[in-house]
PDB file of N, CA and C in Angstrom:
ATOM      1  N   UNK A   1      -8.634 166.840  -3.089  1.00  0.00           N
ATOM      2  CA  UNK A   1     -10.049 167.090  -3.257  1.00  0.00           C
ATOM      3  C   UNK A   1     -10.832 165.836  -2.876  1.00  0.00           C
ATOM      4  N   UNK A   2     -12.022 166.426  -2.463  1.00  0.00           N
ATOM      5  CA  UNK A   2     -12.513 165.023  -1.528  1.00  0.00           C
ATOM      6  C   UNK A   2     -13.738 164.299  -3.129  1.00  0.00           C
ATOM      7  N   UNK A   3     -13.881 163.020  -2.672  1.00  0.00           N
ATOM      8  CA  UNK A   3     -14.502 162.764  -3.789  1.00  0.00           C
ATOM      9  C   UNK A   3     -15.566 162.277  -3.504  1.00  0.00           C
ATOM     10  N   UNK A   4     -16.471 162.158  -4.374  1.00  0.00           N
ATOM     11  CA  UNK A   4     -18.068 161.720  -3.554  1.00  0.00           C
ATOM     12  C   UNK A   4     -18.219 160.836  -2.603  1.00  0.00           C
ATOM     13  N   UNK A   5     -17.191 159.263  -3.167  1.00  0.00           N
ATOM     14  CA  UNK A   5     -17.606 158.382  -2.333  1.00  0.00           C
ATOM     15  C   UNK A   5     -17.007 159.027  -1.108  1.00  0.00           C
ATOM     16  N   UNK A   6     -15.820 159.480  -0.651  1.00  0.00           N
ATOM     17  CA  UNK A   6     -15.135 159.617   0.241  1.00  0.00           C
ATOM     18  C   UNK A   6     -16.008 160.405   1.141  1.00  0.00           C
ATOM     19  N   UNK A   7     -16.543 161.876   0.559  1.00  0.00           N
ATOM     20  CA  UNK A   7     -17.806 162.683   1.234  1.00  0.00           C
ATOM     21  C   UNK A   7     -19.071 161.650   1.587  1.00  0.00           C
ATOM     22  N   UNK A   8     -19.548 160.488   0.884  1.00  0.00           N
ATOM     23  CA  UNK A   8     -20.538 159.801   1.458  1.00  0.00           C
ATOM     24  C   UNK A   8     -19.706 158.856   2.747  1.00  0.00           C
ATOM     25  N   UNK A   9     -18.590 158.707   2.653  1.00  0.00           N
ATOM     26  CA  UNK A   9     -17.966 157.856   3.782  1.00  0.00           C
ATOM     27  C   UNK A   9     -18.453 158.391   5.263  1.00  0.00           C
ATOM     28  N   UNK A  10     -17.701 160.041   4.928  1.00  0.00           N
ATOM     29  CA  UNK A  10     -18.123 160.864   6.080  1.00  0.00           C
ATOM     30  C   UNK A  10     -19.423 161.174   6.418  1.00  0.00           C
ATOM     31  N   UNK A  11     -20.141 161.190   5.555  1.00  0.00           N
ATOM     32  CA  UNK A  11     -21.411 161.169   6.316  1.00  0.00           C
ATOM     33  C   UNK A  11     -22.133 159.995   7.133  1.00  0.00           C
ATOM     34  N   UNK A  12     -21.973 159.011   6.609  1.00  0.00           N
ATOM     35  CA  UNK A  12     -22.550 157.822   7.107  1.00  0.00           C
ATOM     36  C   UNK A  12     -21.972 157.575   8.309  1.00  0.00           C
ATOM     37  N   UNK A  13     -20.564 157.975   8.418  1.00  0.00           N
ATOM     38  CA  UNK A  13     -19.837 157.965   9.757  1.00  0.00           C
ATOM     39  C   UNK A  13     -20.539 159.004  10.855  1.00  0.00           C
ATOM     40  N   UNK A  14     -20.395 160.095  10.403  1.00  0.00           N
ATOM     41  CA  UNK A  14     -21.308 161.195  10.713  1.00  0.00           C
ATOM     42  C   UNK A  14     -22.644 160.544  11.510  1.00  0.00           C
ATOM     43  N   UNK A  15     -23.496 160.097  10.905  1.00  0.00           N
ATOM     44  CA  UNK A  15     -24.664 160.290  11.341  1.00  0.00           C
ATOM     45  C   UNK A  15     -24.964 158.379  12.189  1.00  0.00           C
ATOM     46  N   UNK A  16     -24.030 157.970  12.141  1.00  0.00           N
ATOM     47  CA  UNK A  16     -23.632 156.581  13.021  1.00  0.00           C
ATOM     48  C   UNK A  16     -23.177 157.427  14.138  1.00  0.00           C
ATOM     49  N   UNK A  17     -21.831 158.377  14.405  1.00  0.00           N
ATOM     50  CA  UNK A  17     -21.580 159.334  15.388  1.00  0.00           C
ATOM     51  C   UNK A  17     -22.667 159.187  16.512  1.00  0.00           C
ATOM     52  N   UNK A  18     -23.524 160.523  15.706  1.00  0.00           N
ATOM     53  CA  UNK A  18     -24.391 161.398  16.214  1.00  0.00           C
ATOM     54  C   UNK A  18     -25.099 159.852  16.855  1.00  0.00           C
ATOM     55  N   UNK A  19     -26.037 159.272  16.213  1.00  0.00           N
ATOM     56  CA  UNK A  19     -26.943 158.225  17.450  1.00  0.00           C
ATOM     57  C   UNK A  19     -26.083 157.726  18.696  1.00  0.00           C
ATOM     58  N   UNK A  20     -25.307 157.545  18.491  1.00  0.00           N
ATOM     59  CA  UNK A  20     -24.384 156.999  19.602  1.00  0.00           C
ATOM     60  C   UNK A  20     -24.358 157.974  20.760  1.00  0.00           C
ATOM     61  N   UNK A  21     -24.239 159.284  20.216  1.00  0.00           N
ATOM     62  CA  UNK A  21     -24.149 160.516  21.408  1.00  0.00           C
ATOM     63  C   UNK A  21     -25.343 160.406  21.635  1.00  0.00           C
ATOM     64  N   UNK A  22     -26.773 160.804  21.279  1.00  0.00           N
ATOM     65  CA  UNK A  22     -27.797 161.432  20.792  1.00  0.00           C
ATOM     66  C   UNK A  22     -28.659 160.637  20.416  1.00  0.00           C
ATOM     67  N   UNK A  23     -29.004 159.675  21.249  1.00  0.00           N
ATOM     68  CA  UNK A  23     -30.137 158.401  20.650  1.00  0.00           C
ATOM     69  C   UNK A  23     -31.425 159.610  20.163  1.00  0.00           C
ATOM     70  N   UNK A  24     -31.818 160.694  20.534  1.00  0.00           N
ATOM     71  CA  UNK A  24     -33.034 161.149  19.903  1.00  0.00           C
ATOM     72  C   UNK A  24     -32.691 161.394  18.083  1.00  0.00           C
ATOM     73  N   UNK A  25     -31.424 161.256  17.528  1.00  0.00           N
ATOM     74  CA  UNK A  25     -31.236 161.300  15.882  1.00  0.00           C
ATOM     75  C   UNK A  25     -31.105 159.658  15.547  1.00  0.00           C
ATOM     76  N   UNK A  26     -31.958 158.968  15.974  1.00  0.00           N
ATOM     77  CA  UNK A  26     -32.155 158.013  15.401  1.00  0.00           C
ATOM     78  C   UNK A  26     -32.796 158.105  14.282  1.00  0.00           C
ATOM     79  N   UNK A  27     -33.772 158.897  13.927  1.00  0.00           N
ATOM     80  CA  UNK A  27     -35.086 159.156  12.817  1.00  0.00           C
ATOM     81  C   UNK A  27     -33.493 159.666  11.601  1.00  0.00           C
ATOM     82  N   UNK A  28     -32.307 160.145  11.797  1.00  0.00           N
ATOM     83  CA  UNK A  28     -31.517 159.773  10.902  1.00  0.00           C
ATOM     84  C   UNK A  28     -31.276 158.731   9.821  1.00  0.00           C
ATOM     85  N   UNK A  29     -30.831 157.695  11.052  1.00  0.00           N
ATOM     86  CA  UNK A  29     -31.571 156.535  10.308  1.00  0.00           C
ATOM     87  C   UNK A  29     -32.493 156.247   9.124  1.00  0.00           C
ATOM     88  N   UNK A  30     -33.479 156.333   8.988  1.00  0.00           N
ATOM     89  CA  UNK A  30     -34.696 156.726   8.542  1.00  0.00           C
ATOM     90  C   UNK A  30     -34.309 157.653   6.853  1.00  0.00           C
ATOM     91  N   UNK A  31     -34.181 158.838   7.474  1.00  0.00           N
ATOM     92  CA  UNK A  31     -33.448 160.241   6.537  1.00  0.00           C
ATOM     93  C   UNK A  31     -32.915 159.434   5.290  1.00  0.00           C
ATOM     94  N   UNK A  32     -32.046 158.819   5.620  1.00  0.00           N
ATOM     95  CA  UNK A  32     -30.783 158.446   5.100  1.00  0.00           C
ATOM     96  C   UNK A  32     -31.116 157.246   4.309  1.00  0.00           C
ATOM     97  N   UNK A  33     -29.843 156.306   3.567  1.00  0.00           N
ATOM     98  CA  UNK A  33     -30.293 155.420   3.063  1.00  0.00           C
ATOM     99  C   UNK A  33     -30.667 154.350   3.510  1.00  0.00           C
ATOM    100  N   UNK A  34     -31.102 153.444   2.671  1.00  0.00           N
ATOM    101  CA  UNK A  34     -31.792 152.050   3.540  1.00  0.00           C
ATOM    102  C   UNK A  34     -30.833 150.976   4.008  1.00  0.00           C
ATOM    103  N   UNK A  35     -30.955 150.612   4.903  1.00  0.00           N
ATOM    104  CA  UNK A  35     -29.685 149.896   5.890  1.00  0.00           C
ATOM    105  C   UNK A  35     -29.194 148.635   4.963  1.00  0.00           C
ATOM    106  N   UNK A  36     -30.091 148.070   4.177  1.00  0.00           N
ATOM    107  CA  UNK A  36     -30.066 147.079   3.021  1.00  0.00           C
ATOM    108  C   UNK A  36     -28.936 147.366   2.000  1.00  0.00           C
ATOM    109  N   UNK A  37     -29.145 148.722   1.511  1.00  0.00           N
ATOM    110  CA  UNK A  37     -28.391 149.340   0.497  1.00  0.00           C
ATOM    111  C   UNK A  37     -26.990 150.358   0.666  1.00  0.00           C
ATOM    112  N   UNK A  38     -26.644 150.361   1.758  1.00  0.00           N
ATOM    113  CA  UNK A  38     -25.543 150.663   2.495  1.00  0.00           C
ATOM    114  C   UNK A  38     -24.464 149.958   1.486  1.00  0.00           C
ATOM    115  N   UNK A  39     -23.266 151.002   0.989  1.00  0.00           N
ATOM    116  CA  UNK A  39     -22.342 150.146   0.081  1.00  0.00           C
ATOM    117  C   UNK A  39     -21.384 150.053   1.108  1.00  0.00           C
ATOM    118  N   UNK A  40     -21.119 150.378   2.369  1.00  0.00           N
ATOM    119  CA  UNK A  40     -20.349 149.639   3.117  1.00  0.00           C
ATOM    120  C   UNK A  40     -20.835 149.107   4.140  1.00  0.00           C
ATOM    121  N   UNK A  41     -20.135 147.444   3.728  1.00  0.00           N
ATOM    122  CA  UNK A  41     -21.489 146.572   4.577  1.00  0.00           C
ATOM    123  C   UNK A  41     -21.616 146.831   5.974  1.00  0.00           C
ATOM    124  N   UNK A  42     -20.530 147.137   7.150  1.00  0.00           N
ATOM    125  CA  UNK A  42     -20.298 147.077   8.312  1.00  0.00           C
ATOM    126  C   UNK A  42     -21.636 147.960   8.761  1.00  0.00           C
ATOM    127  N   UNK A  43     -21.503 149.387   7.928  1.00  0.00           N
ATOM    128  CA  UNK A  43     -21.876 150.477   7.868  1.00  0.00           C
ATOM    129  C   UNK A  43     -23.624 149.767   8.356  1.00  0.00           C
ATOM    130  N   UNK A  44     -24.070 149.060   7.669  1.00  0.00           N
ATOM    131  CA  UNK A  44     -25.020 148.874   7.570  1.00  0.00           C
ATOM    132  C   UNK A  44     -25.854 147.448   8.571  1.00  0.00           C
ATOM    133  N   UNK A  45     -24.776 146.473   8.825  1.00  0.00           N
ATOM    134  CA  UNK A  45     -24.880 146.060  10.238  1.00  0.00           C
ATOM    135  C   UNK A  45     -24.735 147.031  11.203  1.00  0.00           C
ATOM    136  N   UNK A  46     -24.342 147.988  11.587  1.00  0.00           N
ATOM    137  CA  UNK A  46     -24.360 148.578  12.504  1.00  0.00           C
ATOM    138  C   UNK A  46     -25.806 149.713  12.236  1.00  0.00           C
ATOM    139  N   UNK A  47     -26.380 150.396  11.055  1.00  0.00           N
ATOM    140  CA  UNK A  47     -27.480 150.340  11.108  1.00  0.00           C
ATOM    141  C   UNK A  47     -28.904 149.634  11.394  1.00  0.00           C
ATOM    142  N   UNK A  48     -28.785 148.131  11.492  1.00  0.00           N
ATOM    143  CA  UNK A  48     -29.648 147.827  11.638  1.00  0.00           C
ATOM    144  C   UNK A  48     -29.067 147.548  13.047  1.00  0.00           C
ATOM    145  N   UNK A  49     -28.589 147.241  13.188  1.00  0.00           N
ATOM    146  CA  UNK A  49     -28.125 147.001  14.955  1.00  0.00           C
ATOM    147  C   UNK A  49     -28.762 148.254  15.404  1.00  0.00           C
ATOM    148  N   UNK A  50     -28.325 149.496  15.213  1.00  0.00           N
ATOM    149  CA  UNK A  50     -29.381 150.710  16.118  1.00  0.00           C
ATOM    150  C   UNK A  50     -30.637 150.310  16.063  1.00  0.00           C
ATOM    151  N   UNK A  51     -31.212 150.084  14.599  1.00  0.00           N
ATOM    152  CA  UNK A  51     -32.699 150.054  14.745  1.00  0.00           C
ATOM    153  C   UNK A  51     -33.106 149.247  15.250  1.00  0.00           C
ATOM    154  N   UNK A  52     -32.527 147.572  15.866  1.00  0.00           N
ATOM    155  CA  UNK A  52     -33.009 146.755  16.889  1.00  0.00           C
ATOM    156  C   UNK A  52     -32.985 147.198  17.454  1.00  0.00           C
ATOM    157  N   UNK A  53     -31.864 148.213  18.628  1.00  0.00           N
ATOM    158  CA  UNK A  53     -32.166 148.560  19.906  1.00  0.00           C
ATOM    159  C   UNK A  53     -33.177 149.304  19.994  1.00  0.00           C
ATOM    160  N   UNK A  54     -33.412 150.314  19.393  1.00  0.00           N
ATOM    161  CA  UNK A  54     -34.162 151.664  19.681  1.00  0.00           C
ATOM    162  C   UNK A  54     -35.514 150.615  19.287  1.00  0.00           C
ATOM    163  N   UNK A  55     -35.877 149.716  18.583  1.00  0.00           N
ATOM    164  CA  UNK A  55     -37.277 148.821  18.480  1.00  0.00           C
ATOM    165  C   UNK A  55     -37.462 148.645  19.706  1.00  0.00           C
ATOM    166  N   UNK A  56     -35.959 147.766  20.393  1.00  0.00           N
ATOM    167  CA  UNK A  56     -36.561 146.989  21.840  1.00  0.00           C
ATOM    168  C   UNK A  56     -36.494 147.784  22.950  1.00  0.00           C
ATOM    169  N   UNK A  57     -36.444 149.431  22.823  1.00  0.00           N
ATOM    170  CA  UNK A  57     -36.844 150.433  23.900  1.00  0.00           C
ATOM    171  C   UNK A  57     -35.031 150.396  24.396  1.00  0.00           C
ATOM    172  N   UNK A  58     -33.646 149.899  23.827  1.00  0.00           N
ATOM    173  CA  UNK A  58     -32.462 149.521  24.835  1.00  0.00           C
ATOM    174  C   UNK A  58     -31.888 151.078  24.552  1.00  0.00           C
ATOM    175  N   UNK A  59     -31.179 151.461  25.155  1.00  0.00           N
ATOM    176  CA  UNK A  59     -30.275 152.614  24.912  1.00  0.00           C
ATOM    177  C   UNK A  59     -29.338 152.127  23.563  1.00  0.00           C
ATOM    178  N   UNK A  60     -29.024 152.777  22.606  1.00  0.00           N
ATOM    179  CA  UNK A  60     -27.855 152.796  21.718  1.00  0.00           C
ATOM    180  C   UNK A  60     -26.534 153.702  21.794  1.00  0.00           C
ATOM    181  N   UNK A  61     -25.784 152.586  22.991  1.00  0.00           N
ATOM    182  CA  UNK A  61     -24.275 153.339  23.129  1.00  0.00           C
ATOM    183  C   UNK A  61     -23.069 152.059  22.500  1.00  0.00           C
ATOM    184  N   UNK A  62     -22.118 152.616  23.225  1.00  0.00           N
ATOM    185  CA  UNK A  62     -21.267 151.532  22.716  1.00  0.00           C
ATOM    186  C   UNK A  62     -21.408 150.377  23.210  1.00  0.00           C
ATOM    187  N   UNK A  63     -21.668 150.118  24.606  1.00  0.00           N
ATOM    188  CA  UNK A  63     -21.954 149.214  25.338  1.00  0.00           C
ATOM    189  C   UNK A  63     -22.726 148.346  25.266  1.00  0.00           C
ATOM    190  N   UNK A  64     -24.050 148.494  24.633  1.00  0.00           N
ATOM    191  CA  UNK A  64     -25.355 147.868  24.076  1.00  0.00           C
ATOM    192  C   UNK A  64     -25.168 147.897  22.708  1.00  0.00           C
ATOM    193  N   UNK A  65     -24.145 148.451  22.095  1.00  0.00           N
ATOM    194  CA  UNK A  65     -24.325 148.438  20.522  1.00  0.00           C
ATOM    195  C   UNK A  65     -23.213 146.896  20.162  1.00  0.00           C
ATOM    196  N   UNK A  66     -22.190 146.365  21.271  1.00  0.00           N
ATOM    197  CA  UNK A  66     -21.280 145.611  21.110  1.00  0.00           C
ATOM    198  C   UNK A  66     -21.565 144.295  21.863  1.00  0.00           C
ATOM    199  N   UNK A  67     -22.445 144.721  22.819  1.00  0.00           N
ATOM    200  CA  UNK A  67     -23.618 143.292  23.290  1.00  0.00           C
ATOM    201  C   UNK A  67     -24.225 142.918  22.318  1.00  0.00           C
ATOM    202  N   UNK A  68     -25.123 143.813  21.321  1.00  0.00           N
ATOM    203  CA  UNK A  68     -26.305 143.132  20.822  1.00  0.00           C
ATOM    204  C   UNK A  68     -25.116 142.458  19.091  1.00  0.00           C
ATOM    205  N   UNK A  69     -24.020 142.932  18.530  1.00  0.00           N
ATOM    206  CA  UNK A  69     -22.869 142.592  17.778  1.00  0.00           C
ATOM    207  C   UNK A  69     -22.296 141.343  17.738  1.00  0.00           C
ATOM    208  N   UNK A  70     -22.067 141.072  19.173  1.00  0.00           N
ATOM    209  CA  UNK A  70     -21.521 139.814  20.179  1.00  0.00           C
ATOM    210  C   UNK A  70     -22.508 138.866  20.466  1.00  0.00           C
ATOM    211  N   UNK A  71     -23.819 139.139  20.621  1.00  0.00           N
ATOM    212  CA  UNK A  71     -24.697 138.178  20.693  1.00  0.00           C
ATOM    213  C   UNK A  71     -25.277 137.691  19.018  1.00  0.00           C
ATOM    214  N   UNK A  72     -25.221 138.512  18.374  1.00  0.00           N
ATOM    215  CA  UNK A  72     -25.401 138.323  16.771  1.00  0.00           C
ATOM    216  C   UNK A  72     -24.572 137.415  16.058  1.00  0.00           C
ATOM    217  N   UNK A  73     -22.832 137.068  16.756  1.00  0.00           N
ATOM    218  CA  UNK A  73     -22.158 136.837  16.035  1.00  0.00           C
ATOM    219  C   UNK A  73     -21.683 137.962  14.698  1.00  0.00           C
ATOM    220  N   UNK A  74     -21.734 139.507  14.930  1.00  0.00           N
ATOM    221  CA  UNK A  74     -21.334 140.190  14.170  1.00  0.00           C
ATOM    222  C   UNK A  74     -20.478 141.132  14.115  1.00  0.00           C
ATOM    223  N   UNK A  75     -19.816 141.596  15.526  1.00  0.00           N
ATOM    224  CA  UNK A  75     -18.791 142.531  16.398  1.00  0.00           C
ATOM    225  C   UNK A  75     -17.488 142.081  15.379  1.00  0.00           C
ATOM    226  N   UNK A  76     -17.260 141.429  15.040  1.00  0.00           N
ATOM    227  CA  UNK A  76     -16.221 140.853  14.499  1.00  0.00           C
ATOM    228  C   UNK A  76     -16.092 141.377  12.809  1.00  0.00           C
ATOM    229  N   UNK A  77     -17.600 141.318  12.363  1.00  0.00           N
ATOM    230  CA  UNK A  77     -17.487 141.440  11.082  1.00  0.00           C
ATOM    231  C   UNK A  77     -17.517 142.761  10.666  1.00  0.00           C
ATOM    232  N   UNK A  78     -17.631 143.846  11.992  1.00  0.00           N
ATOM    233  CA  UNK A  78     -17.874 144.993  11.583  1.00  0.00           C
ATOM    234  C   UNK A  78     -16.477 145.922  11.979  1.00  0.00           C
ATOM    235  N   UNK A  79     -15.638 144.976  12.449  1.00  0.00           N
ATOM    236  CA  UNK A  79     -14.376 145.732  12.793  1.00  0.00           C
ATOM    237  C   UNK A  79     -13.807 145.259  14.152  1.00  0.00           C
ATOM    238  N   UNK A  80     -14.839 144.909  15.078  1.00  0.00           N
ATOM    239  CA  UNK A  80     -14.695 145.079  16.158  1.00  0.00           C
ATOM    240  C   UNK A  80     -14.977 146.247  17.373  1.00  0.00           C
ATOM    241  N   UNK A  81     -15.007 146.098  19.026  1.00  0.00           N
ATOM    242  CA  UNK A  81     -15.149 147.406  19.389  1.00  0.00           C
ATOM    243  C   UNK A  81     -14.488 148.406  19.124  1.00  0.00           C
ATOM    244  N   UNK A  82     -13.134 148.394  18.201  1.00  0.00           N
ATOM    245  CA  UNK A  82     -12.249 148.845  18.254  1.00  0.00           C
ATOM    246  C   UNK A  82     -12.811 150.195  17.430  1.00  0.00           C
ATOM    247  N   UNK A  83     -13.649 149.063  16.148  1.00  0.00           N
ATOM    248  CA  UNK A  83     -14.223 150.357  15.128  1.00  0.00           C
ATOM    249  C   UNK A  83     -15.435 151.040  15.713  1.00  0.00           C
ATOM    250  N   UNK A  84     -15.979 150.545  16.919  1.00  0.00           N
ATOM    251  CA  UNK A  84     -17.426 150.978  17.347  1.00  0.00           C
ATOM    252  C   UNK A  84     -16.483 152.285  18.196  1.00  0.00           C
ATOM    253  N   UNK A  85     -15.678 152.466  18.994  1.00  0.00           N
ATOM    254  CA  UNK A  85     -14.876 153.245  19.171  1.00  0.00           C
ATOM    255  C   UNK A  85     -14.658 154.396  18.305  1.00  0.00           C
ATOM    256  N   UNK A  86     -13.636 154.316  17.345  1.00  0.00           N
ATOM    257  CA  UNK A  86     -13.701 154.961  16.014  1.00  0.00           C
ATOM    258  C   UNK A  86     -15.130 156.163  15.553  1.00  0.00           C
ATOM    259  N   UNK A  87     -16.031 155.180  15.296  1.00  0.00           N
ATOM    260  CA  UNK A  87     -16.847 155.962  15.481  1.00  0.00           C
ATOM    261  C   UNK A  87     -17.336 156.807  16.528  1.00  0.00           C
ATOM    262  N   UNK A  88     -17.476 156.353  17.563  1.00  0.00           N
ATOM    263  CA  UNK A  88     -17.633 157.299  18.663  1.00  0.00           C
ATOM    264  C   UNK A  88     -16.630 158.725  19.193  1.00  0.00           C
ATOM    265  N   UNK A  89     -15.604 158.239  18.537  1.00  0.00           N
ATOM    266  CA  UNK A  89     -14.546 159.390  18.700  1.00  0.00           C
ATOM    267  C   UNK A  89     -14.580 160.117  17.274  1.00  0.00           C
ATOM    268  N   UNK A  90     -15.143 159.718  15.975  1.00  0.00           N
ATOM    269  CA  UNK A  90     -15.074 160.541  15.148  1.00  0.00           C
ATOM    270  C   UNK A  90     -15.626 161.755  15.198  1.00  0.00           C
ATOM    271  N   UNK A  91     -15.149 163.016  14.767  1.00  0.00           N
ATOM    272  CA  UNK A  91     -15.084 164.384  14.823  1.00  0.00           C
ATOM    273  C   UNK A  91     -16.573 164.624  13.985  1.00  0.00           C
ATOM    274  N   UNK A  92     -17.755 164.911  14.697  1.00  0.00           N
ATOM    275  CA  UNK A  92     -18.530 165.341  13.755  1.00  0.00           C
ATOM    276  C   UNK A  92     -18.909 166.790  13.213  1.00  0.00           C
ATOM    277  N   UNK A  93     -19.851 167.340  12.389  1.00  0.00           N
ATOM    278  CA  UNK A  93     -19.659 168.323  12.224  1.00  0.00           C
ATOM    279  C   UNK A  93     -19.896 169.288  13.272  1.00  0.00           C
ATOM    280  N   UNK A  94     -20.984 168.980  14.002  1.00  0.00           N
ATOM    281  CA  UNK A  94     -21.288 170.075  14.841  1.00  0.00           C
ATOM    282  C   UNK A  94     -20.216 170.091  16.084  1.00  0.00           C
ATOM    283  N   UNK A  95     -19.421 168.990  16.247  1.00  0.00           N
ATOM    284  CA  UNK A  95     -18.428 169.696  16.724  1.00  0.00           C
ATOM    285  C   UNK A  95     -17.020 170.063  16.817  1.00  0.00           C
ATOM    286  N   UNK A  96     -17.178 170.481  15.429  1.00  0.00           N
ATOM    287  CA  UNK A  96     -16.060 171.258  14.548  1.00  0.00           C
ATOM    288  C   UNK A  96     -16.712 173.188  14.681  1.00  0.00           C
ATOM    289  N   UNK A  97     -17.608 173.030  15.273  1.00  0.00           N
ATOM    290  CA  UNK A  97     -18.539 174.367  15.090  1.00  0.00           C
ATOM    291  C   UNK A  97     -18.037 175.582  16.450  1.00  0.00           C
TER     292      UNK A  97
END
């Protein structure tokens, strides 16, 4: 049985996913909790990392999401591309549908 935190895991993964495909669900972002209060920290460098790009007009893919990581000094602290990957290959819901 899945347990809350574990169901909040997946979502936050979830909706990190989706911008990566789908820069127009950035306002997700937003939806959701505040990038500050994120209980997993990576989770939440990589939230505010979207919301720099999409500020400075850049596309948010993997490519620009592991430049702006690497220029931060933070690619490292968030897993690496390895986990920016991860996410991008994670199964989201809609397409389980």
């Amino acid at each position: 049985m899945a347990t809350p935190k574990t169901i909040r895991l997946f979502d936050e993964i979830s909706v990190l996913h989706e911008i990566i495909h789908d820069n127009s669900q950035i306002h997700k972002l937003r939806e959701c909790i505040d990038p500050y209060s994120v209980p997993i920290k990576r989770h939440g460098i990589l939230r505010r990392a979207m919301a720099q790009l999409h500020y400075r007009q850049h596309p948010i893919d993997l490519a620009s999401l592991a430049r702006y990581l690497e220029d931060h000094a933070l690619l490292d602290e968030i897993g690496g591309s390895s986990y920016l990957q991860f996410i991008a290959d994670f199964p989201s819901a809609t397409s389980l549908n």
